[in-house]
Protein backbone atom coordinates (compact mmCIF):
# COMPACT_ATOMS: atom_id res chain seq x y z
CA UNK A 1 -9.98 -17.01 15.32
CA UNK A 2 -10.13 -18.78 12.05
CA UNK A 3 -9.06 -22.02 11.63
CA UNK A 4 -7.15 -21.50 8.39
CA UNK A 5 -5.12 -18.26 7.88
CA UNK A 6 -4.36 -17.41 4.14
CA UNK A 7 -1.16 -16.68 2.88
CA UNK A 8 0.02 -13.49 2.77
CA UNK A 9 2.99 -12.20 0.57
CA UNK A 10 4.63 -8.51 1.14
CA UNK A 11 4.96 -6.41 -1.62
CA UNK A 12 7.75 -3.65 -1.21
CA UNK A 13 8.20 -0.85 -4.16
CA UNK A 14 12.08 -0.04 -3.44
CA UNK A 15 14.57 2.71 -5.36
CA UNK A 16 17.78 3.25 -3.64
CA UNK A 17 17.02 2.51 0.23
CA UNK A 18 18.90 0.11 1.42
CA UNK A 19 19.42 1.22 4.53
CA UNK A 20 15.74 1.70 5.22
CA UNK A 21 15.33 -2.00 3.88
CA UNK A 22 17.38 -3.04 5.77
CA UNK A 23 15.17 -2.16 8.94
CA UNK A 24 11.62 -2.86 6.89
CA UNK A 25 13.31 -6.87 5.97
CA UNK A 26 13.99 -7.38 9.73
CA UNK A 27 11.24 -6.09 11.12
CA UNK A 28 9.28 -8.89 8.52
CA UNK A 29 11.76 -11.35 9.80
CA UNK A 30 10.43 -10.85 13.32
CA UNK A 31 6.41 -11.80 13.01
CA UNK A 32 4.48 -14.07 14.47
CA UNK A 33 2.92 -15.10 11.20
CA UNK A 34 5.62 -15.13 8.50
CA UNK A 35 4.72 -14.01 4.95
CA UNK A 36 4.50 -16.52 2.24
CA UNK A 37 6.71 -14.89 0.79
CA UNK A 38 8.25 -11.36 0.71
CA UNK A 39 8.87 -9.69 -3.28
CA UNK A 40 10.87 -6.91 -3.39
CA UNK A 41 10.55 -4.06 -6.45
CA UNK A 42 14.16 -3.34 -7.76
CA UNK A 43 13.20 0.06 -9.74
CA UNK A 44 16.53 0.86 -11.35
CA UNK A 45 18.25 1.08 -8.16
CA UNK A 46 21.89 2.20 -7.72
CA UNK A 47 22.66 1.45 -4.61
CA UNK A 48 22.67 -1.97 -2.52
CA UNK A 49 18.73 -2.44 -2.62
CA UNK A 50 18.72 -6.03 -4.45
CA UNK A 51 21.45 -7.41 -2.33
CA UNK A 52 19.85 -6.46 1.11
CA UNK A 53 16.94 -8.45 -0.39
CA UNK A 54 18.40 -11.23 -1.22
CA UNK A 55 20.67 -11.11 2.04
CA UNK A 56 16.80 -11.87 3.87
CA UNK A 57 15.60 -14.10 1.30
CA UNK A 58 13.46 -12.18 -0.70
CA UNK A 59 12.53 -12.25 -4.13
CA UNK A 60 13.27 -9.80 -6.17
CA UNK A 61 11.97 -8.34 -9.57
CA UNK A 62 13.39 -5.84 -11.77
CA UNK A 63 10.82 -3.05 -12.84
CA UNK A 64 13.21 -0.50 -15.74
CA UNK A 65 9.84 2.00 -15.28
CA UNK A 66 10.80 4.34 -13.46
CA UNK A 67 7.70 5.11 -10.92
CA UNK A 68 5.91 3.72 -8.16
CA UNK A 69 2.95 2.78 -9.97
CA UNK A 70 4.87 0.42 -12.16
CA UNK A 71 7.25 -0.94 -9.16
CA UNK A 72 3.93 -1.76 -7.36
CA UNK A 73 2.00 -3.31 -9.86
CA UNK A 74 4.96 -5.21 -10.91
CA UNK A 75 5.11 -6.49 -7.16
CA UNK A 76 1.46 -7.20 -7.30
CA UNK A 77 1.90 -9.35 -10.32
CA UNK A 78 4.90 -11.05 -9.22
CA UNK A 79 3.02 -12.11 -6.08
CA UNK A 80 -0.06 -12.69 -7.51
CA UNK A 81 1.42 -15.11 -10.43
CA UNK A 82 2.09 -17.84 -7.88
CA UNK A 83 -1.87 -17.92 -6.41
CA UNK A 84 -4.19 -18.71 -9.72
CA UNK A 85 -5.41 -21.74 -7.91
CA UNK A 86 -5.74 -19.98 -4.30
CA UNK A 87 -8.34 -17.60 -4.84
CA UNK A 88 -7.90 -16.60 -1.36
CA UNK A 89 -4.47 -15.82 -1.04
CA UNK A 90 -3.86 -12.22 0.12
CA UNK A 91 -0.89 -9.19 -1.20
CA UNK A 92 0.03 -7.02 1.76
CA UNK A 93 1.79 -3.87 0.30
CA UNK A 94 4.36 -1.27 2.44
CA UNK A 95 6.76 1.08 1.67
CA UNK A 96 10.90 0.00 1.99
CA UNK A 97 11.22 2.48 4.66
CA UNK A 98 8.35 0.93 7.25
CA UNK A 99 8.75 -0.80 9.93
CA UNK A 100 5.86 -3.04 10.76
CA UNK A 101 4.48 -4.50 14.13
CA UNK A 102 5.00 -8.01 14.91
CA UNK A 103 1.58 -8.73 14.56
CA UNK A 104 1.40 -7.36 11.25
CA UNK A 105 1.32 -10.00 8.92
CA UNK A 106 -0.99 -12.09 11.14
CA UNK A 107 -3.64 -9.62 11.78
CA UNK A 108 -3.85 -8.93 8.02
CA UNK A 109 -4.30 -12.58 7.64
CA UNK A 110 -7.28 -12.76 10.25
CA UNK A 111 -9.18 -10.07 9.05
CA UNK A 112 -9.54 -11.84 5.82
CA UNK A 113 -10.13 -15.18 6.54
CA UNK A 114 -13.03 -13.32 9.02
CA UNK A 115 -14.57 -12.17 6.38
CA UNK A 116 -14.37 -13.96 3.61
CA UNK A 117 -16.04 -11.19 1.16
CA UNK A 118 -13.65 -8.30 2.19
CA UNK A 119 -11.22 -7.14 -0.75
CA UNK A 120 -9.05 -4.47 0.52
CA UNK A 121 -7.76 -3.76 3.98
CA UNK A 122 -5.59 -0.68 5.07
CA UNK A 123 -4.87 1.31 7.71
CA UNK A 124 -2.26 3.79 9.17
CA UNK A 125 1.57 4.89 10.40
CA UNK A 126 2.76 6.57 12.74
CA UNK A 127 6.28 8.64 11.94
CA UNK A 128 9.46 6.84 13.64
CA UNK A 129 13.04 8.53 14.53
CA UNK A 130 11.16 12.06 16.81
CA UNK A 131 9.88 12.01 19.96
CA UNK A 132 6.60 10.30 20.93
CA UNK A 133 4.52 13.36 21.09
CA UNK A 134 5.84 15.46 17.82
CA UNK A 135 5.53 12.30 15.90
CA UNK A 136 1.89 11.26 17.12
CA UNK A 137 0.69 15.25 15.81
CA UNK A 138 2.81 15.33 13.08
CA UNK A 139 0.96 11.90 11.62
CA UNK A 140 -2.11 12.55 12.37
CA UNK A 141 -2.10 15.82 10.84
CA UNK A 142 -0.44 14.28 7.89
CA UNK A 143 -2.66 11.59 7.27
CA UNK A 144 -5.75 13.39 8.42
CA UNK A 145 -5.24 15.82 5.92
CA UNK A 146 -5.05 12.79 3.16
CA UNK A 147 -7.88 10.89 4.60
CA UNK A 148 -9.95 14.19 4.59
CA UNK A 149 -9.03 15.49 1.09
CA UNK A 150 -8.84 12.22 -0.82
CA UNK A 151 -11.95 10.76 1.25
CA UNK A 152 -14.16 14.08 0.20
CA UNK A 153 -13.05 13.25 -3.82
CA UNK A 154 -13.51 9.78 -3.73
CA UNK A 155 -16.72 9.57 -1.86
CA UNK A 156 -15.29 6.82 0.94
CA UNK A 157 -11.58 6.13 2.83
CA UNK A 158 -9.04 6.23 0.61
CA UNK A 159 -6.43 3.29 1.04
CA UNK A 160 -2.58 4.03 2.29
CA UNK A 161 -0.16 2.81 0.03
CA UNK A 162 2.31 2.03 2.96
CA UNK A 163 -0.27 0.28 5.12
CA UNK A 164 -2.35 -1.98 2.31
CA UNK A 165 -3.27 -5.13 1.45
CA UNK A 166 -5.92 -6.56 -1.29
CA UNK A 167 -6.94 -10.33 -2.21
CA UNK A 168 -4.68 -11.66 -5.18
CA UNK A 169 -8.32 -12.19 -6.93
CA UNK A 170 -8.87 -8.64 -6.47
CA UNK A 171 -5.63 -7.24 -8.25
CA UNK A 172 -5.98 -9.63 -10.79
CA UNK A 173 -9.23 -8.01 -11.92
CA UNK A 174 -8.33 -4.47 -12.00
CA UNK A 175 -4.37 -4.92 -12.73
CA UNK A 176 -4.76 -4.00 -16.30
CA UNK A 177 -6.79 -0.81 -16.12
CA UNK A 178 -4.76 1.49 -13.07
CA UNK A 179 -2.16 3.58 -13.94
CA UNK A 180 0.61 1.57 -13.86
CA UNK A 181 3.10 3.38 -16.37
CA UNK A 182 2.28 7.35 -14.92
CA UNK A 183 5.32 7.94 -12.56
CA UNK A 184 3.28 10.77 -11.09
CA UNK A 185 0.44 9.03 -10.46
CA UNK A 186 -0.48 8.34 -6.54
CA UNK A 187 -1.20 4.70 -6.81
CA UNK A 188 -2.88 3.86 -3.98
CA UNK A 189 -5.44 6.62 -4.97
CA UNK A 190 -5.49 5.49 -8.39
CA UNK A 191 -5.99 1.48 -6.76
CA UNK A 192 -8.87 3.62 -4.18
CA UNK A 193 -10.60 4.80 -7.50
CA UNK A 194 -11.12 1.30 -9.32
CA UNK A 195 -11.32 -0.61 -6.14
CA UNK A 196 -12.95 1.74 -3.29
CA UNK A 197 -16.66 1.37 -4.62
CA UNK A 198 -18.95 -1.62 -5.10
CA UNK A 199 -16.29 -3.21 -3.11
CA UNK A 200 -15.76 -4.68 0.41
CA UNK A 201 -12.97 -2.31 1.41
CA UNK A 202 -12.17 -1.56 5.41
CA UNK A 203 -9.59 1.04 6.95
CA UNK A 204 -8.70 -0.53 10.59
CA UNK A 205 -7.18 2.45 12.39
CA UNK A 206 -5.41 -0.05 14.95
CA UNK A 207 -3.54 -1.76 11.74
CA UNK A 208 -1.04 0.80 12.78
CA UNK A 209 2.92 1.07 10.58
CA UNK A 210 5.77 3.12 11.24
CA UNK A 211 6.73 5.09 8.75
CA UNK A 212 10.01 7.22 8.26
CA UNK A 213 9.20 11.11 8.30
CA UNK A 214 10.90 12.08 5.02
CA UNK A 215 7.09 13.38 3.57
CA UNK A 216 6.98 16.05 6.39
CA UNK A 217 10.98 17.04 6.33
CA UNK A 218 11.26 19.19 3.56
CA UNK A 219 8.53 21.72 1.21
CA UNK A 220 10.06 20.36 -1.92
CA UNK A 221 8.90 16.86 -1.05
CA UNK A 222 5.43 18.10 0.27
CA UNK A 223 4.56 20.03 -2.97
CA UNK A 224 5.81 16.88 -4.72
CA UNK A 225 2.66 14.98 -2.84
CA UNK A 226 0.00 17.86 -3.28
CA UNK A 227 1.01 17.82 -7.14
CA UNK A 228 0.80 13.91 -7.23
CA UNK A 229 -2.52 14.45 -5.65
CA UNK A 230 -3.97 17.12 -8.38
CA UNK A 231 -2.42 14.90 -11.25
CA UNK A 232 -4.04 11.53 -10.03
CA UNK A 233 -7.60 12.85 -9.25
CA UNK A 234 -7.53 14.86 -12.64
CA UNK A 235 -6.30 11.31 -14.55
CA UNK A 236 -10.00 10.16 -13.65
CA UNK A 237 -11.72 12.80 -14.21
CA UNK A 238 -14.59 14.30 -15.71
CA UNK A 239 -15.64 10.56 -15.47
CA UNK A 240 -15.29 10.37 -11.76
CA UNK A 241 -15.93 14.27 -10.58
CA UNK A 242 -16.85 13.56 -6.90
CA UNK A 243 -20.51 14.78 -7.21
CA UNK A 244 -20.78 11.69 -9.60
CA UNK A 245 -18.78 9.20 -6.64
CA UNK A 246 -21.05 10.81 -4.31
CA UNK A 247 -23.97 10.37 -6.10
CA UNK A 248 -23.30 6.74 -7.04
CA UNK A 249 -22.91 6.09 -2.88
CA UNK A 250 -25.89 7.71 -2.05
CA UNK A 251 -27.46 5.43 -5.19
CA UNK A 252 -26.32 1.92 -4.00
CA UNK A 253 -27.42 3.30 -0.10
């Protein structure tokens, strides 16, 4: 193991889920490596949000555009603002209803200081709150279908939003030309486009999150996803049709 581990902050997007939170804050309370520091997104939020925050001693921002795209990047920023002379210095990124592993933070930390070129880590979840067997299929078959779909447009992995982490350095260069204001934007697709290519990116499949099951509970919020999904790869395209991505990987191969 690496001597010296760089610091890691935790980015959480967050819009009325406090109770979730809740869970996500102590399960960040409980690793073996704590995060620099933890920044949580207020994005217009009505309910208790900012005060379970502060109540575990997070930061928070305020982000009045409405969207995860803008609640993210403004989390980026916020944690990136702090690092200008630690070029090293690492944002992890999940969603206010995870729960992470103990190990979380400190295995995110390792894999960058083992290789000091890599840019982008990310890897799965697993669905929380059903039994052990529904919950294994039902997240596999929900992020297989993502990592198949988005992986065939994008011409590599594409990165998971709730399981993610990127160098400051990194987010600093490509902060001001993703998607940041396009509420129906997928943003760790848009982050996959400008980042997955001509990049040292990794998906560790044993980085594993739990994730609450409220993508797979209802049609409405499934065809909210597939739309996101259309609307995001069509924002880069003709530019980045995947014959182009493809043919640019087969290129630099």
């Amino acid at each position: 193991m690496p001597s010296e581990l760089p610091a890691v902050s935790v980015v959480i997007p967050c819009k009325d889920d406090a109770a979730f939170l809740e869970a996500c804050l102590l399960s960040l309370s409980r690793q073996t490596v704590p995060p620099r520091e933890i920044v949580v997104v207020d994005n217009n939020s009505s309910d208790a949000s900012a005060g379970v925050a502060r109540r575990f001693g997070a930061r928070v921002v305020f982000e009045a555009v409405a969207g995860i795209p803008a609640a993210a990047g403004a989390g980026y920023d916020a944690a990136a603002e702090d690092t200008e002379a630690g070029t090293g210095a690492v944002i992890a990124r999940c969603d206010a209803d995870c729960v992470l592993p103990p190990d979380w933070v400190a295995r995110i930390a390792e894999s960058f200081a083992e290789d000091p070129q890599l840019e982008v880590l990310s890897g799965p979840g697993v669905f929380y709150g059903m039994p052990r067997l529904r919950a294994q299929l039902l997240s596999r078959l929900y992020l297989g279908s993502y990592y198949l779909a988005m992986g065939s447009a994008l011409a590599h992995w594409p990165f998971f939003g709730s399981n993610l982490a990127l160098r400051a350095a990194t987010w600093r260069e490509v902060s001001g030309v993703v998607h940041r204001r396009d509420a129906q934007m997928h943003d760790d697709v848009c982050l996959s486009f400008h980042l997955g290519q001509g990049r040292r990116c990794r998906l560790d499949p044993t980085l594993v999150v739990g994730m609450a099951p409220r993508a797979v509970q209802s049609r409405a919020g499934l065809a909210l996803r597939f739309r996101r999904a259309f609307h995001t790869l069509a924002a880069h395209w003709p530019r980045e049709y995947p014959w182009i991505r493809w043919g640019r990987r087969f290129a630099r191969a």
